[in-house]
Protein backbone atom coordinates (compact mmCIF):
# COMPACT_ATOMS: atom_id res chain seq x y z
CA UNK A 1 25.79 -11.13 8.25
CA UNK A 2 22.25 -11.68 8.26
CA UNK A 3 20.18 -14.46 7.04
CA UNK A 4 17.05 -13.99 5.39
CA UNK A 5 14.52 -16.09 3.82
CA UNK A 6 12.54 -14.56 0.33
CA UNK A 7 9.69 -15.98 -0.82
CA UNK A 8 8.34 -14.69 -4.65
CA UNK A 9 5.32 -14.78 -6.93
CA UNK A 10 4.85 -12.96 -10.09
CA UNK A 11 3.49 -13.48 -13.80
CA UNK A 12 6.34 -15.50 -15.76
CA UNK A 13 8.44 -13.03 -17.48
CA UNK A 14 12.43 -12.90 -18.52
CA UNK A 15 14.50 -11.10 -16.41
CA UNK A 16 12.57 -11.52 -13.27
CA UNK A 17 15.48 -13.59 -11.76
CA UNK A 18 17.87 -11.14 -12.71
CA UNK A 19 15.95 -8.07 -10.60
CA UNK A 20 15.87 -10.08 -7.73
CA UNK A 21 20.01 -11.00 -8.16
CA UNK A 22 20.28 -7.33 -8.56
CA UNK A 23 18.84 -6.17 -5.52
CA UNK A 24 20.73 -8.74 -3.71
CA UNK A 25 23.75 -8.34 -4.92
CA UNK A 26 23.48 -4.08 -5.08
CA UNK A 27 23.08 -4.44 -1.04
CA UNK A 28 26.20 -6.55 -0.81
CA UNK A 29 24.40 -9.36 -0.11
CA UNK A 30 25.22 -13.19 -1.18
CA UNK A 31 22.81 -15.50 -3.03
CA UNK A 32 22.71 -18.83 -0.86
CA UNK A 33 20.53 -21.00 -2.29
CA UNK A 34 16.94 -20.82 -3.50
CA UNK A 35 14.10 -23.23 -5.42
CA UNK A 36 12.59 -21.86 -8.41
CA UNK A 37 9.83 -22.62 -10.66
CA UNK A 38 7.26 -21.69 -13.64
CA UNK A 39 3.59 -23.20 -13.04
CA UNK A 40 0.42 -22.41 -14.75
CA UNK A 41 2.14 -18.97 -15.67
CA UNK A 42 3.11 -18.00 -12.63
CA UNK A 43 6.75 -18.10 -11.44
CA UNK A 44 7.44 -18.66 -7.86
CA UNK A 45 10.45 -19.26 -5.74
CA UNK A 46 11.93 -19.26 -2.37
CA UNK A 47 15.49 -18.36 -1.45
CA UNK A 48 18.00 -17.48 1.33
CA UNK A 49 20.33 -14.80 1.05
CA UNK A 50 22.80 -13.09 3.56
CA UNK A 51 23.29 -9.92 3.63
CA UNK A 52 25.40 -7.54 6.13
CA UNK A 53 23.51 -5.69 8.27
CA UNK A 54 24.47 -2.26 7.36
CA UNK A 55 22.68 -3.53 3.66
CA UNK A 56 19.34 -5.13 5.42
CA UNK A 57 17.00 -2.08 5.10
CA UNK A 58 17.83 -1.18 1.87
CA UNK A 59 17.78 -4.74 0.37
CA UNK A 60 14.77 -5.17 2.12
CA UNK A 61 13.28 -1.76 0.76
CA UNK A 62 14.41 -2.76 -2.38
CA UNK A 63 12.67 -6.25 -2.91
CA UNK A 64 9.50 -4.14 -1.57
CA UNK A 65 10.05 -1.66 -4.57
CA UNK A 66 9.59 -4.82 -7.19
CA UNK A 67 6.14 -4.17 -6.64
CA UNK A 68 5.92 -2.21 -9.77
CA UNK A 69 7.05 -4.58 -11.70
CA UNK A 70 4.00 -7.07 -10.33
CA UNK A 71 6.81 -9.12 -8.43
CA UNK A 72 5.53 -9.83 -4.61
CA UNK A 73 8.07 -10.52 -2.37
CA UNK A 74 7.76 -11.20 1.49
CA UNK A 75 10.96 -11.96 3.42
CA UNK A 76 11.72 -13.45 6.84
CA UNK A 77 14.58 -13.84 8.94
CA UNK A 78 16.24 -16.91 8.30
CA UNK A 79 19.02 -18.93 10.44
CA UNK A 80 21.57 -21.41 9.62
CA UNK A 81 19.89 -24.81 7.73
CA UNK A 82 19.90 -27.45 10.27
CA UNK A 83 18.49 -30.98 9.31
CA UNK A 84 15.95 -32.07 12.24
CA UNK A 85 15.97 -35.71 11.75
CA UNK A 86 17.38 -38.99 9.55
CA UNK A 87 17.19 -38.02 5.75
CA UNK A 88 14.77 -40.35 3.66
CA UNK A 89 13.35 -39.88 -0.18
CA UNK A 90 9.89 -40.47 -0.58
CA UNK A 91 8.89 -41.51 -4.06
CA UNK A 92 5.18 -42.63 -5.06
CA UNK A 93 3.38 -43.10 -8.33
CA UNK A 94 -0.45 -44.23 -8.22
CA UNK A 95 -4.16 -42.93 -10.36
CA UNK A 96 -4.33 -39.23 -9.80
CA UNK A 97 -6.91 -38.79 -7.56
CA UNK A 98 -8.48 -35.90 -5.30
CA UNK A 99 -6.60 -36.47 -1.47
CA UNK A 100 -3.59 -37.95 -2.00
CA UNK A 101 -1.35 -35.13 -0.76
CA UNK A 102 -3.42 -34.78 2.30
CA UNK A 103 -3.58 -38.12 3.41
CA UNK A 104 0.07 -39.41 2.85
CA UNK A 105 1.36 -35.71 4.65
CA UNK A 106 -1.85 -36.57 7.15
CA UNK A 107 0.09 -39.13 8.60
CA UNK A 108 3.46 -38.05 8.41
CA UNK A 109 2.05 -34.99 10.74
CA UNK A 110 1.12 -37.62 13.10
CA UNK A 111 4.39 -39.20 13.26
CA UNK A 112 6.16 -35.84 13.44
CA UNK A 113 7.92 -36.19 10.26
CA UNK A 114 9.20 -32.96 8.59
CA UNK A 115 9.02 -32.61 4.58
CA UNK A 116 11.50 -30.89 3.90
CA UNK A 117 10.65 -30.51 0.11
CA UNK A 118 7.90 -32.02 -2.19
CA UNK A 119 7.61 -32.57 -5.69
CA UNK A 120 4.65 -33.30 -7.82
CA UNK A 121 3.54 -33.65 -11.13
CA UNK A 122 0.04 -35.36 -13.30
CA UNK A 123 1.30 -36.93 -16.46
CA UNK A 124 -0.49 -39.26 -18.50
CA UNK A 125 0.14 -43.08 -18.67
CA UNK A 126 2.86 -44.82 -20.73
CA UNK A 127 0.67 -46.96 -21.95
CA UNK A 128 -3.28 -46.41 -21.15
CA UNK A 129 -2.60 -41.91 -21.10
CA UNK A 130 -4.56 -42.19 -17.77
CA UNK A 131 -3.41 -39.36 -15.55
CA UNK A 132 -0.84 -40.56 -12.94
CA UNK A 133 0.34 -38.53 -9.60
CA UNK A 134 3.94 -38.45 -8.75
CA UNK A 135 5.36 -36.97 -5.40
CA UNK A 136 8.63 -36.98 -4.62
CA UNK A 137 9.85 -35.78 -1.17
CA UNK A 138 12.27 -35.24 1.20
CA UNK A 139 11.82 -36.19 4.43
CA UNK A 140 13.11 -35.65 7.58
CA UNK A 141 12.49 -38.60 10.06
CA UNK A 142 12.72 -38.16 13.74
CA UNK A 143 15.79 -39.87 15.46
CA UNK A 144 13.25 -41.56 17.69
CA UNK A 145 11.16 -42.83 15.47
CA UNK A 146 11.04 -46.66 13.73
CA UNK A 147 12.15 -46.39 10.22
CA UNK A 148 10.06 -50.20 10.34
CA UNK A 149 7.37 -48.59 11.79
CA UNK A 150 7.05 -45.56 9.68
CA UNK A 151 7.71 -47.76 6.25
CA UNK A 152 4.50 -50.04 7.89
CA UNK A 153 2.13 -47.02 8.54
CA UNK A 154 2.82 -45.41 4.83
CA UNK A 155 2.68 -49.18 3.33
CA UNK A 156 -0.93 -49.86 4.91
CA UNK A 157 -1.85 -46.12 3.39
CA UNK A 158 0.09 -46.77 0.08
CA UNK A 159 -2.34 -49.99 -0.57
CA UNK A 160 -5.39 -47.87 0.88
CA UNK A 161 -4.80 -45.12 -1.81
CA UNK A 162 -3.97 -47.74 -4.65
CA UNK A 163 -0.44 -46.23 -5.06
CA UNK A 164 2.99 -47.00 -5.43
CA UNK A 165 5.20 -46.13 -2.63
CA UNK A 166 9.39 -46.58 -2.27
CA UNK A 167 11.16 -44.86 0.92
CA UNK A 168 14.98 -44.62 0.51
CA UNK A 169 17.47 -44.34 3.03
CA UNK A 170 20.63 -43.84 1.40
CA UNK A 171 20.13 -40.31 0.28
């Protein structure tokens, strides 16, 4: 069996899901896991299938053909997950503001973290309706590295960028 790795784009529209289930499952291939989502009208997703090699061209010939339907697909060869460090969550909440993304993954790059997934949203205030960010993400913390250290670095950052900012290990 092969593993590959599918990323999509296409305008939001029912069924699209189903088409690419179809394809995978008409080349006897098995739906492993995948992340999904609408934004802005657009729905995009990623997913890894397996499929056995006999069934690799024509599943790959046949997420190609979706094309038509204005659903882009690109696929890549995928192996077996492997987690490439100590699991933490990453959860912050501060004023939306322009470079928050880039400086918090800014120095997790330096530290050779690996984010392993990321969530984020804008939604207005409880109280006041001013816009607040919200990441959430999954990290994956080298063996080597201080957990005191890292929780330091993204602290001093945290109180840099006015934001929130909770790291937990028991995930």
């Amino acid at each position: 069996m092969d593993n590959l790795v599918i990323t999509v784009i296409a305008p939001d529209q029912p069924g699209l899901v189903e088409r690419l289930a179809a394809c995978v499952a008409e080349h006897g291939g098995n739906w492993l896991e995948s992340r999904m989502s609408r934004m802005a009208g657009q729905f995009a997703g990623i997913l890894r299938v397996s499929v056995p090699a006999a069934g690799h061209r024509g599943l790959s010939d046949a997420l190609q053909a979706l094309q038509t339907h204005g659903i882009r697909v690109q696929l890549a060869e995928g192996g077996e997950p492997q987690r490439s460090g100590k699991p933490i969550l990453l959860d912050l909440v501060g004023n939306d503001r322009p470079g928050i993304v880039r400086d918090i993954t800014r120095l997790l790059a330096e530290h050779e973290v690996n984010l392993e997934s990321l969530i984020t949203e804008v939604l207005p205030a409880p109280m006041s309706s001013e816009p607040l960010f919200h990441a959430e993400a999954m990290l994956a913390v080298p063996l080597e590295l201080s957990l005191d250290l890292l929780q330091e670095r993204l602290e001093t950052l945290a109180d840099d960028l006015m934001v929130e900012l909770n790291l937990r290990t028991d995930v």
